[in-house]
Protein backbone atom coordinates (compact mmCIF):
# COMPACT_ATOMS: atom_id res chain seq x y z
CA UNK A 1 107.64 -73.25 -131.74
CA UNK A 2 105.66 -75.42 -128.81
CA UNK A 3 106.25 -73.42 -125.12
CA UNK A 4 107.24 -76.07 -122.51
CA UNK A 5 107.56 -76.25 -118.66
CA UNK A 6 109.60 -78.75 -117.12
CA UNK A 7 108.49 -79.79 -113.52
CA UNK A 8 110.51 -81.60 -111.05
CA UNK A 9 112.62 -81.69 -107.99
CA UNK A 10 115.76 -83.18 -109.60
CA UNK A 11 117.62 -80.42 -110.58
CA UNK A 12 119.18 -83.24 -112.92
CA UNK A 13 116.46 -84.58 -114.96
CA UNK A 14 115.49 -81.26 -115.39
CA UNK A 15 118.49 -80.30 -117.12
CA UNK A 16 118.40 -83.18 -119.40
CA UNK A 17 114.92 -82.83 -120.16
CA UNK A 18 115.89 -79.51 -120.77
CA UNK A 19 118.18 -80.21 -123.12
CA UNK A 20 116.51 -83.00 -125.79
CA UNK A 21 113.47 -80.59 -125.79
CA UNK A 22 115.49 -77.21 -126.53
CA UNK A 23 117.53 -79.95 -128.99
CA UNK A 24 114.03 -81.14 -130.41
CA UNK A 25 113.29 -77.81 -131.39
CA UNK A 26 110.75 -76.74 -128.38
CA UNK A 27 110.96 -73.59 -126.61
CA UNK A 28 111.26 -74.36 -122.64
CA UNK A 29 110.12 -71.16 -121.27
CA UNK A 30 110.74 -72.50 -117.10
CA UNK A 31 112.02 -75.05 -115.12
CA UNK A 32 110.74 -75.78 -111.33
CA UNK A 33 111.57 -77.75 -108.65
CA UNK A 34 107.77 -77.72 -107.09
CA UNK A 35 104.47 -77.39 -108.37
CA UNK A 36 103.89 -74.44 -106.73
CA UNK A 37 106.21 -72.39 -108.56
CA UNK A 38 105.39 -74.16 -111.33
CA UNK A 39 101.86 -72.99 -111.71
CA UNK A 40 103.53 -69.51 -111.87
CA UNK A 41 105.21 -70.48 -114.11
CA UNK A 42 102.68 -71.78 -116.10
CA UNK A 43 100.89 -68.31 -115.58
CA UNK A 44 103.39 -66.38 -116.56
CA UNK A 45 104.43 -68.20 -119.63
CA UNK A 46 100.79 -70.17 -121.05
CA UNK A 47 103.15 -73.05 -122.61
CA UNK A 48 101.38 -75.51 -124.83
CA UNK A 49 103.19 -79.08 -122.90
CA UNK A 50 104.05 -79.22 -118.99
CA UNK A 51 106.07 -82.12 -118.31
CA UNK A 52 105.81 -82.98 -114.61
CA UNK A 53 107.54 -85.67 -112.26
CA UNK A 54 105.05 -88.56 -110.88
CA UNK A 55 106.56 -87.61 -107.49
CA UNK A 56 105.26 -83.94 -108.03
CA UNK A 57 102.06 -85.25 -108.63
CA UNK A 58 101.80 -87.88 -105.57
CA UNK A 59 102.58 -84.50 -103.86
CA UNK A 60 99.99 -82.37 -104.79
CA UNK A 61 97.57 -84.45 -106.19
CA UNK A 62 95.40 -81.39 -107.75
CA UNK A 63 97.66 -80.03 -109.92
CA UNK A 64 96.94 -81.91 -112.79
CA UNK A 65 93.34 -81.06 -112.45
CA UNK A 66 94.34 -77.03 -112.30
CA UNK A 67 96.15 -77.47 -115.27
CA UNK A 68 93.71 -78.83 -117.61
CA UNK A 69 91.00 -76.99 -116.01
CA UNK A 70 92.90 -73.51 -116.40
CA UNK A 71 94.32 -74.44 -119.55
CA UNK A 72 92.65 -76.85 -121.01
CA UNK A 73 94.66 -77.27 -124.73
CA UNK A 74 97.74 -77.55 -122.57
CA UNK A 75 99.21 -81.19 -122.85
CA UNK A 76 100.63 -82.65 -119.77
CA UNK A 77 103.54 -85.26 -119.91
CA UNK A 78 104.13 -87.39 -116.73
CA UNK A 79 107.75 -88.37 -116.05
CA UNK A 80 108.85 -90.86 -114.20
CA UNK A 81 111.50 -93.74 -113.97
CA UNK A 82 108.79 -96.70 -113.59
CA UNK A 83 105.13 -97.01 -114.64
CA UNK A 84 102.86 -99.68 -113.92
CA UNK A 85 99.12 -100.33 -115.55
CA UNK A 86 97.70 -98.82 -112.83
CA UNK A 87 99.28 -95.92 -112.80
CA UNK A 88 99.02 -94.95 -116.24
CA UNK A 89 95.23 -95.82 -115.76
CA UNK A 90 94.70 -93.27 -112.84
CA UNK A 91 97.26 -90.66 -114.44
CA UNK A 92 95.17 -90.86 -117.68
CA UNK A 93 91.57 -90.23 -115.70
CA UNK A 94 93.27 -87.33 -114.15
CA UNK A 95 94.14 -85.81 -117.50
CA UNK A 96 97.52 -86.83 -118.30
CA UNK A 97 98.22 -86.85 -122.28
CA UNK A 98 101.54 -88.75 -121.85
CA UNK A 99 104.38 -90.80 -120.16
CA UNK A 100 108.11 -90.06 -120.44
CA UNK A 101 110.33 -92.82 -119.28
CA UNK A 102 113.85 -91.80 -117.16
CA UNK A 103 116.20 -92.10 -118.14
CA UNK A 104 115.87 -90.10 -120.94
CA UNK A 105 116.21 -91.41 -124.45
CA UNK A 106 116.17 -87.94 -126.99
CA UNK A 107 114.41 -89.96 -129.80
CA UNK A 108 111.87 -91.45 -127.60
CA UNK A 109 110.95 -88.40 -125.95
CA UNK A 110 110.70 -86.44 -128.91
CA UNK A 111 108.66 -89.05 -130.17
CA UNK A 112 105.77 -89.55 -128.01
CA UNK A 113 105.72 -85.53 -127.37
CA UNK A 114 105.29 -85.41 -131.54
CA UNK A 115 102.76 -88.23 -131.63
CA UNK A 116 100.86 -86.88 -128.53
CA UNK A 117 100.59 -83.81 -130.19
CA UNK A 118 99.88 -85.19 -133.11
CA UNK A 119 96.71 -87.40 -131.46
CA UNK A 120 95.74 -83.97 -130.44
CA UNK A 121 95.53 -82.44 -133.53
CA UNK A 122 93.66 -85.49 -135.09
CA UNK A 123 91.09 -85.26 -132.53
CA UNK A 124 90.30 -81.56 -132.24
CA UNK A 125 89.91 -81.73 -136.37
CA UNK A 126 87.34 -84.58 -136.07
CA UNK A 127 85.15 -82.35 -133.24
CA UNK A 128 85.35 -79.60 -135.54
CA UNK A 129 84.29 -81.39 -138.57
CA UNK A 130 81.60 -83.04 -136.64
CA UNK A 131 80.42 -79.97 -135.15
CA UNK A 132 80.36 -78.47 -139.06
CA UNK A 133 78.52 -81.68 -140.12
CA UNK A 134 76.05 -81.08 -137.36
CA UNK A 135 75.22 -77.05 -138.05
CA UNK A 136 74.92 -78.05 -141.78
CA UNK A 137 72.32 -80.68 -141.04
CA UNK A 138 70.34 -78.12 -139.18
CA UNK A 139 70.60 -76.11 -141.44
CA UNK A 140 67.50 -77.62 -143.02
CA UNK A 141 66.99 -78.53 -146.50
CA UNK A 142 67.62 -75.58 -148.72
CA UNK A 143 70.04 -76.64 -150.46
CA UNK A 144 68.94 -75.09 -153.97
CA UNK A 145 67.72 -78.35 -155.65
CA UNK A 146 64.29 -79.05 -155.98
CA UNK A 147 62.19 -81.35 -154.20
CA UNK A 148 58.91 -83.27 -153.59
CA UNK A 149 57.37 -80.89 -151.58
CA UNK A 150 53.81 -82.81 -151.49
CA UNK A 151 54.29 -84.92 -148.10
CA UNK A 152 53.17 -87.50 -150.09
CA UNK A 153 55.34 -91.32 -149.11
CA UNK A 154 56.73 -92.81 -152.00
């Protein structure tokens, strides 16, 4: 089960975050009204998604970056009521992994947290296969089978 930590000064949307994640089958280990107390949070807990108002971001601009630089597999949702292009631009050069829209709609939510995640997966596989590709290609050419070993061109 996926740890999450829900961010944001409406005591509200926190609560009905709160409830299509627990309903979606996700653990939510905190809730916090700043960021703050959220990074204790955080601390305390290690939760694989943080999903964090746009407000508490405008507010302390750095947290984002503390996130993903103390825990870097941790995926961050921003939440907000409005996005524009530019936003999402800036939001995703800071690190942000995804957007969930207020009000809240359960299926959508659960949606892009599953397909974020999945993206995730997807893309940490193709590293590590790359990375394998790479070691085996240095790995030289003893590979059993015998060769031209003359240095002649053909």
């Amino acid at each position: 089960m996926l740890k999450a930590v829900i961010i944001d000064s409406s005591a509200v949307a926190r609560g009905l975050l709160n409830t299509v994640l627990l309903d979606g089958g996700y653990d939510v280990v905190g809730q916090s009204h700043t960021c703050a107390s959220g990074m204790a949070l955080l601390l305390k807990h290690q939760p694989h998604i943080v999903c964090i108002a746009r407000e508490q971001i405008e507010v302390d601009t750095g947290v984002v970056r503390e996130i993903k630089s103390s825990w870097p597999k941790t995926l961050i949702f921003m939440v907000s009521s409005e996005f524009d292009a530019a936003t999402i631009q800036s939001a995703h050069a800071m690190g942000v992994n995804g957007f969930i829209v207020k009000p809240f709609k359960a299926d959508t939510v659960l949606n892009t947290i599953r397909n974020t995640v999945i993206a995730m997966v997807k893309r940490q596989r193709a590293v590590m296969a790359a990375q394998q590709a790479a070691q085996q290609g240095q790995g030289g050419t003893d590979d059993g089978q015998p060769g031209d070993a003359s240095g002649a061109e053909v």
